[in-house]
Protein backbone atom coordinates (compact mmCIF):
# COMPACT_ATOMS: atom_id res chain seq x y z
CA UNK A 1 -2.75 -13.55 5.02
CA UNK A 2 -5.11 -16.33 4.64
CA UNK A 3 -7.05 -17.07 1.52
CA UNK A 4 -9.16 -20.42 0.21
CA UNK A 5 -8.72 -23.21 1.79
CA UNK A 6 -6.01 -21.97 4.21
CA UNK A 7 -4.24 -21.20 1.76
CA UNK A 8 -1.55 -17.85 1.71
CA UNK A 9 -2.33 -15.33 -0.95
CA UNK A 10 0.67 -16.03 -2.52
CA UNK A 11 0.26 -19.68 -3.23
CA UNK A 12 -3.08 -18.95 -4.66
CA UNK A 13 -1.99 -16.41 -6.69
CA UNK A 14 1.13 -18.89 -7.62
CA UNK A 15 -1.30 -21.76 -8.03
CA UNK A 16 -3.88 -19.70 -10.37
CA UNK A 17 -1.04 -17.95 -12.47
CA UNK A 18 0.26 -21.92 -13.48
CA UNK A 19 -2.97 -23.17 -13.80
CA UNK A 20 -3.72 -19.92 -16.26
CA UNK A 21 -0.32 -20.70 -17.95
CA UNK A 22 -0.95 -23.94 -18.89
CA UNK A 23 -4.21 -23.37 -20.34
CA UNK A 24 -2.70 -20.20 -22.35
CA UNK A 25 -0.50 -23.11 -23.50
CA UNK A 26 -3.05 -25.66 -24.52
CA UNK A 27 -5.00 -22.88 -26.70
CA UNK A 28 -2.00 -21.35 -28.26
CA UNK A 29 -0.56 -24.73 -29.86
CA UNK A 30 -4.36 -26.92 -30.33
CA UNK A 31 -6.71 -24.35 -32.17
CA UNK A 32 -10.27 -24.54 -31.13
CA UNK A 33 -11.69 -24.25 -34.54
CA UNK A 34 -9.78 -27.25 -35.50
CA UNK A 35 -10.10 -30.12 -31.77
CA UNK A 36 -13.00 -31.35 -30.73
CA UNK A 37 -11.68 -31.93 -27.20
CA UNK A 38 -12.80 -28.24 -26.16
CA UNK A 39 -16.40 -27.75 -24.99
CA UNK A 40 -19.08 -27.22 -26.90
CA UNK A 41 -21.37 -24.06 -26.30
CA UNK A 42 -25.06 -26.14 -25.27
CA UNK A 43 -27.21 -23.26 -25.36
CA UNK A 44 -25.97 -22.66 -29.14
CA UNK A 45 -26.73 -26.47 -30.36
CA UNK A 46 -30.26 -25.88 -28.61
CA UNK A 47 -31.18 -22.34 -30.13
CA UNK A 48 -28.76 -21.58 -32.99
CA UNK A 49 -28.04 -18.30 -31.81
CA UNK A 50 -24.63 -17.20 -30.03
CA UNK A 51 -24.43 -16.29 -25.90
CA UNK A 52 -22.76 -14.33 -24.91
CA UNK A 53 -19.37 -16.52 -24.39
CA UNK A 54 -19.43 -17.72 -28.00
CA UNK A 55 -15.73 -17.76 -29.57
CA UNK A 56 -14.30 -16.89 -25.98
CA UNK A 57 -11.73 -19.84 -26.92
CA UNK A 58 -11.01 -18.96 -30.57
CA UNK A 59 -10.82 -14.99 -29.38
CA UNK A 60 -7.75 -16.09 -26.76
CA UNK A 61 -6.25 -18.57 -29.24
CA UNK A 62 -5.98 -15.69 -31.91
CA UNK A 63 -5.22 -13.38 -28.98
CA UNK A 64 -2.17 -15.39 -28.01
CA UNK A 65 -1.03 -15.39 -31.79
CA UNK A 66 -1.27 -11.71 -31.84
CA UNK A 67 -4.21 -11.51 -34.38
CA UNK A 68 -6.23 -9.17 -32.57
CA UNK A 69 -8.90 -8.35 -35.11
CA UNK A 70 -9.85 -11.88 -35.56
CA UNK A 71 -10.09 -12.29 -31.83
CA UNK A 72 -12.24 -9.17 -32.30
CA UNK A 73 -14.75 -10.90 -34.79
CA UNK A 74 -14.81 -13.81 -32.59
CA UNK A 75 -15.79 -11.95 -28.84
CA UNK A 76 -15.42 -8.20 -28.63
CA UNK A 77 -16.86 -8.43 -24.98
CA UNK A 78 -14.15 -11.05 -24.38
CA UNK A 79 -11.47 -8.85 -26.39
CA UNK A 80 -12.15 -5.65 -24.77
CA UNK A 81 -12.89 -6.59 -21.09
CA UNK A 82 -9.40 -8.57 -20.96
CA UNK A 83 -7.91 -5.51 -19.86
CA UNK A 84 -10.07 -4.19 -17.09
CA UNK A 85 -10.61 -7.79 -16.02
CA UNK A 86 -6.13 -7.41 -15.71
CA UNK A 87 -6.50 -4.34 -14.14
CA UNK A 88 -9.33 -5.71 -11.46
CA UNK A 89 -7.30 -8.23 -10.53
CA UNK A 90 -4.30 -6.38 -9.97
CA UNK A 91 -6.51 -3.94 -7.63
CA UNK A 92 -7.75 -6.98 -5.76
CA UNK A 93 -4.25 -8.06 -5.13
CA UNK A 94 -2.85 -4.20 -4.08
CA UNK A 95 -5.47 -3.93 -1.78
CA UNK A 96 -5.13 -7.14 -0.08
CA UNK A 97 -1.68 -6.58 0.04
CA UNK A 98 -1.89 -3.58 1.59
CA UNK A 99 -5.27 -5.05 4.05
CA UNK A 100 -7.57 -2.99 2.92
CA UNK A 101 -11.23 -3.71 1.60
CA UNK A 102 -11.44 -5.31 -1.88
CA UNK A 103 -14.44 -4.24 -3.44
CA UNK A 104 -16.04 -1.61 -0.97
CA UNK A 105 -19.30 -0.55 -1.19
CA UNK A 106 -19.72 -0.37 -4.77
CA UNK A 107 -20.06 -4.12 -5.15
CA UNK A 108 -23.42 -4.74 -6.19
CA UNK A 109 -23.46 -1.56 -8.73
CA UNK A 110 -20.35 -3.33 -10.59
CA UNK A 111 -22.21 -6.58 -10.53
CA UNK A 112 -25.44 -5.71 -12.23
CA UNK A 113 -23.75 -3.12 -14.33
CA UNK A 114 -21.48 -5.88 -15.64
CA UNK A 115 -24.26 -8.78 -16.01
CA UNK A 116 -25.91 -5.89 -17.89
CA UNK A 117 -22.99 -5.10 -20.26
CA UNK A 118 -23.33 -9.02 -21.11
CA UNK A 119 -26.70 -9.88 -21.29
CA UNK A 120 -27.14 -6.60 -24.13
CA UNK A 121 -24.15 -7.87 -25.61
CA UNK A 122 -25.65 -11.24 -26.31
CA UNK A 123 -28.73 -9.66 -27.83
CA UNK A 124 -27.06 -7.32 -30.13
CA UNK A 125 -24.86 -10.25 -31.48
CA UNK A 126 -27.50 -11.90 -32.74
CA UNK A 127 -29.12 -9.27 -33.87
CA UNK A 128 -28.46 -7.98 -37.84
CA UNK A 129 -27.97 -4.72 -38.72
CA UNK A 130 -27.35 -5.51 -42.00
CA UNK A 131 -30.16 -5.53 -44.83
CA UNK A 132 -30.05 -8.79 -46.23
C-alpha cells in the first residue's frame, strides 16, 4: 500500500516512529524549562496569556520522567489526549492494514468537536477561579 510520497505504509510508519524517538530523546535528557534552543510560544510574548499548547514540551519532558502530575499542571489537554491520540493512531493503522476506510463519515464531527475541546480549553486556562 502506498502512502506520502510513494512511500509504503511501513516505511512511513518506520520513518515517523524514529523521527518521534529521537525527539522523545532530545526532551527527556535537555529540559525545556532550562534550553533556550526550544521554541518559544509567540502568541504568549504578544498577549501574556497561555494557548492552548503552552507547556506541551515541559508536559512530555515530565511525562517521559514519569512525573505525571507535573505534566498535569503544565497541559492537561496535552496529558489527557495522549492516549486517545495513541489509540487514533493505532485505528488508522488497523484499518489501513486491513483496506478499509480511515475515518468514515464521522470526519468533520471529530474535527470541530476536537478544535472545540481546545479552543474552551484555552479560555478556561486563563481564566481564575480562584478569589484573589
Amino acid at each position: 500500500m502506498e502512502g506520502v510520497a510513494g512511500l509504503s505504509t511501513k516505511w512511513l510508519v518506520l520513518i515517523s516512529g524514529s523521527v518521534a524517538a529521537l525527539g522523545a530523546a532530545i526532551l527527556f535528557w535537555f529540559d525545556p524549562s532550562q534550553y533556550a534552543f526550544y521554541p518559544h510560544c509567540i502568541f504568549h510574548q504578544v498577549t501574556g496569556y497561555l494557548c492552548p499548547g503552552c507547556g506541551g514540551l515541559r508536559a512530555i519532558h515530565q511525562l517521559l520522567h514519569g512525573n505525571l502530575a507535573s505534566a498535569w499542571h503544565f497541559n492537561a489537554l496535552l496529558v489527557a489526549s495522549l492516549p486517545l491520540l495513541s489509540l487514533g493512531g493505532v485505528v488508522i493503522l488497523w484499518r489501513r492494514h486491513f483496506q478499509r476506510p480511515v475515518l468514515g463519515e464521522f470526519r468533520l464531527a471529530w474535527l470541530w468537536s476536537g478544535l472545540a475541546v481546545i479552543f474552551v480549553f484555552g479560555i478556561l486556562r486563563n481564566v481564575s477561579f480562584v478569589a484573589p
